[in-house]
C-alpha atoms as a PDB file:
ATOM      1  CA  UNK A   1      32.713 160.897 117.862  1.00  0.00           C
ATOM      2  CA  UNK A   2      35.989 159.162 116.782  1.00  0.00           C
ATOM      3  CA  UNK A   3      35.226 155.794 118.703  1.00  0.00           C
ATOM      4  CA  UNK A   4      31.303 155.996 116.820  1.00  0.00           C
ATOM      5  CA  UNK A   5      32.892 156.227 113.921  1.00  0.00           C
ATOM      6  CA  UNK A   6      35.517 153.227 114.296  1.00  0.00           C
ATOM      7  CA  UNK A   7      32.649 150.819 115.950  1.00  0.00           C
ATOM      8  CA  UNK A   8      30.280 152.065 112.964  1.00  0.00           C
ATOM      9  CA  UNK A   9      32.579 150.900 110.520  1.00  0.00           C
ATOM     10  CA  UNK A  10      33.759 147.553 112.375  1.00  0.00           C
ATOM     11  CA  UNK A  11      29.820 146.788 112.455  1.00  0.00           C
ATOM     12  CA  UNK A  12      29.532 147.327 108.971  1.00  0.00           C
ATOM     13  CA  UNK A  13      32.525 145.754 107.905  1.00  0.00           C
ATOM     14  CA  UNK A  14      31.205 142.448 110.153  1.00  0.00           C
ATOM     15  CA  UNK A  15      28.132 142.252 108.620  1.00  0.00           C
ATOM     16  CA  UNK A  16      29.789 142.668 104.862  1.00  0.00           C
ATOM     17  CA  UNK A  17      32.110 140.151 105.186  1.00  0.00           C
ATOM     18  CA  UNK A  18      28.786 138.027 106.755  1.00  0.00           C
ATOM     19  CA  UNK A  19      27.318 138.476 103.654  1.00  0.00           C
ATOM     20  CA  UNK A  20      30.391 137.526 101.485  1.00  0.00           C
ATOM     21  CA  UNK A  21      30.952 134.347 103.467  1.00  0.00           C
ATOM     22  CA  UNK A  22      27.426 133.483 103.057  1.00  0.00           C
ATOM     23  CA  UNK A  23      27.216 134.034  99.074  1.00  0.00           C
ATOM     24  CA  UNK A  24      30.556 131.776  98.487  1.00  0.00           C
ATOM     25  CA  UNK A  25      29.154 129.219 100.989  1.00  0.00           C
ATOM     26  CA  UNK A  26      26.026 128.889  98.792  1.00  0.00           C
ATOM     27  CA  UNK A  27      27.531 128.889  95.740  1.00  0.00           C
ATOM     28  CA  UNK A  28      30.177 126.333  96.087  1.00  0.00           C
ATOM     29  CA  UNK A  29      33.540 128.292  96.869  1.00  0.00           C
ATOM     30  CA  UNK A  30      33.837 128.053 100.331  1.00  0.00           C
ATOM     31  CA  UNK A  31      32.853 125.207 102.501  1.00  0.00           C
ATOM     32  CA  UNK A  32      33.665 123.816 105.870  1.00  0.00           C
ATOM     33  CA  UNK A  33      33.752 120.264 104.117  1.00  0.00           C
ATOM     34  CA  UNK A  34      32.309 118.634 101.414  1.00  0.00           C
ATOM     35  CA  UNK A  35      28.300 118.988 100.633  1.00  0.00           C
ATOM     36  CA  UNK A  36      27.186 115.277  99.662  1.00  0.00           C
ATOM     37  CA  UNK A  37      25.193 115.523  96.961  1.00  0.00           C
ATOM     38  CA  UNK A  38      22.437 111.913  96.891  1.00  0.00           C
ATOM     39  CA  UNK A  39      22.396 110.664  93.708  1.00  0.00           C
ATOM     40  CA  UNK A  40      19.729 109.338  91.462  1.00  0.00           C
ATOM     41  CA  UNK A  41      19.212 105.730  91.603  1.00  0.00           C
ATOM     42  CA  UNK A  42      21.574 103.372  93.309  1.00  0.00           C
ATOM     43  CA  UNK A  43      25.084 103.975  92.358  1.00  0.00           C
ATOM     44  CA  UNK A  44      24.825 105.350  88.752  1.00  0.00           C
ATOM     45  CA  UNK A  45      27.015 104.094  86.029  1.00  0.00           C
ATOM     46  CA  UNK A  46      29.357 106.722  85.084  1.00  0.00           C
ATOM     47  CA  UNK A  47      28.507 108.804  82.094  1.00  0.00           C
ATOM     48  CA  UNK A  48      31.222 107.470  79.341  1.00  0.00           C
ATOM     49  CA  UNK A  49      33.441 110.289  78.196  1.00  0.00           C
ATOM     50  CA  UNK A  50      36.233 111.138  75.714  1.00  0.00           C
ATOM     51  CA  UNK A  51      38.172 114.633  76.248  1.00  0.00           C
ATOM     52  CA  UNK A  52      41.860 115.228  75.524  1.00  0.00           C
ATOM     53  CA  UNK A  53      44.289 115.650  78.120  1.00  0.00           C
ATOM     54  CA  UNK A  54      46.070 118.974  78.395  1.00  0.00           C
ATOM     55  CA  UNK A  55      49.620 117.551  76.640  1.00  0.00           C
ATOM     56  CA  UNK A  56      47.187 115.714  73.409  1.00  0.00           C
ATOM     57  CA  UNK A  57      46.325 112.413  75.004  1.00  0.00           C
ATOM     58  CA  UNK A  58      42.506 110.926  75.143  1.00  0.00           C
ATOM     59  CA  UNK A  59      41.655 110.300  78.156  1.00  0.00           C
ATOM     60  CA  UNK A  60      38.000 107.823  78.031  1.00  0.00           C
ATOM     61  CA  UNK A  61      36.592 107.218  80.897  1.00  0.00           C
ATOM     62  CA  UNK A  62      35.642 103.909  79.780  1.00  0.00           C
ATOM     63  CA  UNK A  63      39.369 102.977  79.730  1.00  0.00           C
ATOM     64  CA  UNK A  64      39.402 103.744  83.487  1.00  0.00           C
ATOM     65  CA  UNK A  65      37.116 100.118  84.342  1.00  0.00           C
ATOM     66  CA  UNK A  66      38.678  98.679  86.791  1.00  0.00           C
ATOM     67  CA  UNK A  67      40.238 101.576  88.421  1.00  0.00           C
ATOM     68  CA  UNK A  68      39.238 103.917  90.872  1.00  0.00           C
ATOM     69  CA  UNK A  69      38.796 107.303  89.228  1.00  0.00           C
ATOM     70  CA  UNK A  70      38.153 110.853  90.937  1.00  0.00           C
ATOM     71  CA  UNK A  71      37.083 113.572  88.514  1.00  0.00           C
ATOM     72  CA  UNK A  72      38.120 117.187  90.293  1.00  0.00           C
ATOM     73  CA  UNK A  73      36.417 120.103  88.633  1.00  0.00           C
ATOM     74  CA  UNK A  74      38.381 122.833  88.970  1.00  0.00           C
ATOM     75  CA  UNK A  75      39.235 126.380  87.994  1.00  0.00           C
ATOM     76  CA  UNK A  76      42.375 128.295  88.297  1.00  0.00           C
ATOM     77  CA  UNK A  77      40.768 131.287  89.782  1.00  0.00           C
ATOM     78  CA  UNK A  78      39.322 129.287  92.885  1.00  0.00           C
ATOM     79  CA  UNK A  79      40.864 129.164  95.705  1.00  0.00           C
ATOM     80  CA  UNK A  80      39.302 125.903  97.496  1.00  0.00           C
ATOM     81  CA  UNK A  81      40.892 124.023  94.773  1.00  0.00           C
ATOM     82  CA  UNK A  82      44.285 125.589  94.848  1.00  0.00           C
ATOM     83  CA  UNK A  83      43.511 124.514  98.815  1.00  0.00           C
ATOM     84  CA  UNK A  84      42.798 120.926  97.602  1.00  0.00           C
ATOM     85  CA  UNK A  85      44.881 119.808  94.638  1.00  0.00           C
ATOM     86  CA  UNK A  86      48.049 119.249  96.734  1.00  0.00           C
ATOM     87  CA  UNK A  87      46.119 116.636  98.386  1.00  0.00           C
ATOM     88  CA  UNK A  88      44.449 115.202  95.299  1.00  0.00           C
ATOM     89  CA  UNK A  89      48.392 115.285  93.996  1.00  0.00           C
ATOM     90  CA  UNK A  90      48.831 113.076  96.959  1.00  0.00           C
ATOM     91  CA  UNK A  91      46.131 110.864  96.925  1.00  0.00           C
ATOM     92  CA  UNK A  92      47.256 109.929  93.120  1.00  0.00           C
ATOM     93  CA  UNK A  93      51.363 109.383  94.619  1.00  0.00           C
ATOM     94  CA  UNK A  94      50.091 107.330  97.617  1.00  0.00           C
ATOM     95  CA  UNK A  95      47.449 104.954  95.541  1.00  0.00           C
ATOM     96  CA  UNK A  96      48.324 105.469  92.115  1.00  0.00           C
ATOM     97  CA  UNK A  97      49.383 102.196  92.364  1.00  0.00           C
ATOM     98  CA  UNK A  98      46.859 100.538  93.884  1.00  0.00           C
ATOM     99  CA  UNK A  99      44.455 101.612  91.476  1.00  0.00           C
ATOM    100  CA  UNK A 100      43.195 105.421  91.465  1.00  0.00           C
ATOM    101  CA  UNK A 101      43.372 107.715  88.791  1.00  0.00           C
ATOM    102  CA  UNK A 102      42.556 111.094  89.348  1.00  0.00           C
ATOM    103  CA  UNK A 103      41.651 113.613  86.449  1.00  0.00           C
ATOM    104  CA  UNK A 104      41.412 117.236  86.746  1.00  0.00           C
ATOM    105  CA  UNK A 105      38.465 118.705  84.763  1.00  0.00           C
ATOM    106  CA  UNK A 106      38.894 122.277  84.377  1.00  0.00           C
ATOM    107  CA  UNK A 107      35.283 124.031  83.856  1.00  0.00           C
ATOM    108  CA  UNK A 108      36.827 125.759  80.941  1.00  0.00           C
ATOM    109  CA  UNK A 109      33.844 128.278  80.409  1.00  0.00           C
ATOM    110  CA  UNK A 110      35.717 130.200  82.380  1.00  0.00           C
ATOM    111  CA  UNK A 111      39.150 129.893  82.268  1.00  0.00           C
ATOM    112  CA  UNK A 112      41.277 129.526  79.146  1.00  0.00           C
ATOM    113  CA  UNK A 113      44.034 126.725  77.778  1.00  0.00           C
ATOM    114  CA  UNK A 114      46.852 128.921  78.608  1.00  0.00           C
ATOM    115  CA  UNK A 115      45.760 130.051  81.830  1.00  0.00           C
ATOM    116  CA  UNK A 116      45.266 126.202  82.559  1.00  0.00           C
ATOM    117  CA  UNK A 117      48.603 125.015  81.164  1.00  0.00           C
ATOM    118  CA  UNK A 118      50.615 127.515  83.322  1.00  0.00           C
ATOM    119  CA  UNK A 119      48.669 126.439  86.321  1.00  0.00           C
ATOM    120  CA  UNK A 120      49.028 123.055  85.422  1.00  0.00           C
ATOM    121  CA  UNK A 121      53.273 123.302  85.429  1.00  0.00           C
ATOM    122  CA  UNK A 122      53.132 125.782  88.424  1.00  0.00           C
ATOM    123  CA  UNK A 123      51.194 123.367  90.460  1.00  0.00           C
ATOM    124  CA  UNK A 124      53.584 120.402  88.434  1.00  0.00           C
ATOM    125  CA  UNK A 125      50.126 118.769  89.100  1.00  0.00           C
ATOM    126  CA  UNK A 126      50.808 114.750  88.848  1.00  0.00           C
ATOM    127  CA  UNK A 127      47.655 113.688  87.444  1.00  0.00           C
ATOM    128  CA  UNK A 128      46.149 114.313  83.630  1.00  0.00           C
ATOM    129  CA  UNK A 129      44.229 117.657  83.363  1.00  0.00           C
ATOM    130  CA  UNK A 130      41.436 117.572  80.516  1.00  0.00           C
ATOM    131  CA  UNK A 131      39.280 121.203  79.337  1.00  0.00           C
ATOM    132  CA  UNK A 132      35.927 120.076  80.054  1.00  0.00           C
ATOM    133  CA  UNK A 133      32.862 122.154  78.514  1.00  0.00           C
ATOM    134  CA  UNK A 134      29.523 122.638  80.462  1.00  0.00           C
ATOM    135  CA  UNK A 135      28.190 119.367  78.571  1.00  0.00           C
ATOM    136  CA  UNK A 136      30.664 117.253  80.608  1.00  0.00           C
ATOM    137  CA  UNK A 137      29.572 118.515  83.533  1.00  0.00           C
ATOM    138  CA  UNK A 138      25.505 118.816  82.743  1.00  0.00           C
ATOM    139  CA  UNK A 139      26.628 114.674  82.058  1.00  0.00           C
ATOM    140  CA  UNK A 140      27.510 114.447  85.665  1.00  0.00           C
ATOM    141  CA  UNK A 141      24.061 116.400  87.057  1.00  0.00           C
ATOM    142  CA  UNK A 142      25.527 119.669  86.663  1.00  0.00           C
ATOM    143  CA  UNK A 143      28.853 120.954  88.334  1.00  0.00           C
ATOM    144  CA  UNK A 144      27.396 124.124  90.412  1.00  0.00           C
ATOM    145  CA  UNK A 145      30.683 125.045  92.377  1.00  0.00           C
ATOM    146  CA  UNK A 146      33.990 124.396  92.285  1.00  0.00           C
ATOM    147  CA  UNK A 147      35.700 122.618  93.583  1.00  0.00           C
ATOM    148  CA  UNK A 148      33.645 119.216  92.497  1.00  0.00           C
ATOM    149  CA  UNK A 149      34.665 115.694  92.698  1.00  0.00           C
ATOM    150  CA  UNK A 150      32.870 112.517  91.597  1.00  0.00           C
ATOM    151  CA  UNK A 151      34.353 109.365  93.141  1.00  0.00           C
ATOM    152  CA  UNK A 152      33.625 106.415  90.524  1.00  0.00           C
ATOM    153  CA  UNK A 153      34.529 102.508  91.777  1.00  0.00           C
ATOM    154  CA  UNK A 154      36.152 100.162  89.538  1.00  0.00           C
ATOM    155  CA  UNK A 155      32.933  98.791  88.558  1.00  0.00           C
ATOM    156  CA  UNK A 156      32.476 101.946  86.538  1.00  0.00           C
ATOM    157  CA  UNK A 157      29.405 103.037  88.776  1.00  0.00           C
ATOM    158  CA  UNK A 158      29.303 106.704  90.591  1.00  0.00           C
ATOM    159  CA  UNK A 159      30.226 106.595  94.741  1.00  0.00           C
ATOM    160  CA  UNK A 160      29.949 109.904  95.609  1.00  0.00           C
ATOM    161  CA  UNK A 161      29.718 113.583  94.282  1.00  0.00           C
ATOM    162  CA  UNK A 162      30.797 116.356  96.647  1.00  0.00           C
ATOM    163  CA  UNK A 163      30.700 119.663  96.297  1.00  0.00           C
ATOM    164  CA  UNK A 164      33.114 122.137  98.015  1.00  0.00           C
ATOM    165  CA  UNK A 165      36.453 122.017  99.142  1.00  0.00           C
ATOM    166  CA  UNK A 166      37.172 118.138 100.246  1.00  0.00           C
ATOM    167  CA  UNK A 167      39.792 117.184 102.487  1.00  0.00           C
ATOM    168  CA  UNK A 168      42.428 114.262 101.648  1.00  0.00           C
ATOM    169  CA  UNK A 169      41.330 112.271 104.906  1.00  0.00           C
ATOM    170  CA  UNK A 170      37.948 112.389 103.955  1.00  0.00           C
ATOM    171  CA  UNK A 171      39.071 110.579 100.043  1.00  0.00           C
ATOM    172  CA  UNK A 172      41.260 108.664 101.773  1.00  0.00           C
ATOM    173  CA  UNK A 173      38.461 106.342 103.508  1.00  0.00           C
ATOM    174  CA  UNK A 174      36.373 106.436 101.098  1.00  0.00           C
ATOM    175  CA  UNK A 175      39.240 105.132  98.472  1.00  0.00           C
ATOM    176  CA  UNK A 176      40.301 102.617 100.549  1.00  0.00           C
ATOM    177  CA  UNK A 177      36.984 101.170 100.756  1.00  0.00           C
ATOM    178  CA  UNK A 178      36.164 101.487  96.700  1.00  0.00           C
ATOM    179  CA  UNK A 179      40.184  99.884  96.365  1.00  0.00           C
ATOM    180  CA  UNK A 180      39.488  96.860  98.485  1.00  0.00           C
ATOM    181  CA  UNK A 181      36.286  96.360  96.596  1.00  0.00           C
ATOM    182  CA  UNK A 182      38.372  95.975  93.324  1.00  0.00           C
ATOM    183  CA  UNK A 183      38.816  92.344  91.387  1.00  0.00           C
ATOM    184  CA  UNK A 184      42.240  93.237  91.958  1.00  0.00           C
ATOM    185  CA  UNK A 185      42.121  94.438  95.473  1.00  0.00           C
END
């Protein structure tokens, strides 16, 4: 009866954590690699923004041209972007200076400005971090899981948008590409 009872609860605790897995893959928390979202039209110009950075600076996007910019959303509570940051932290060290900006967008709806600001100096996060509301996002065709990244060339114009957790290796081409198409690259 003892051994029933231990394979009975090793099933059920199987299909469970099934299930779970299944829910955060669909909703955008856990991914094997980035979902590709196509986007509308041919390369999209970027939706021109103005939000404040976490320490009082504007950050607009339109200030960005001629750079290559990759918006993260983000939240503090999910883990695929505490998995990813390090390596957007690292993309911004390695190419900072051949062009890139990265900004974090925290989906603010829910998480709040102190939450964000001790994240922000735990992680001692090397890029500008800006609160961004569900309008930013809806700007952007909707942000439906974190983490989120839009990839934006130099000519202002959307590469890319991919949802789930993205690995560095995967930016890295796809930088180096957007870099060398540059005026100054």
């Amino acid at each position: 009866m003892r051994i029933k009872g231990i394979i009975f609860f090793a099933l059920l605790g199987a299909v469970v954590l099934a299930g779970l897995y299944n829910l955060a893959t669909r909703y955008g928390t856990v991914s094997a690699g980035p979902h590709i979202e196509k986007l509308e039209g041919a390369r999209p110009v970027a939706p021109d923004i103005t939000l404040t950075s976490l320490d009082g600076s504007p950050i607009n996007l339109e200030d960005y041209r001629g750079k290559v910019v990759l918006l993260n959303f983000w939240a503090t509570w999910c883990g695929p972007c505490r998995m990813e940051i390090p390596g957007l932290e690292d993309l911004q060290r390695r190419y900072g200076y051949k062009g890139l900006r990265v900004i974090g967008m925290d989906e603010i709806s829910e998480d709040n400005v102190n939450a964000v600001r001790r994240f922000y100096q735990q992680f001692q996060m090397n890029y500008p971090v800006v609160l961004a509301s569900d309008r930013v996002g809806n700007l952007y065709g909707g942000i439906y899981g974190t983490p989120t990244s839009i990839l934006i060339g130099c000519d202002g114009r959307i590469d890319g948008k991919f949802v789930g957790y993205t690995d560095e290796s995967f930016f890295v081409r796809k930088i180096n590409t957007l870099l060398t198409a540059c005026p100054s690259g």
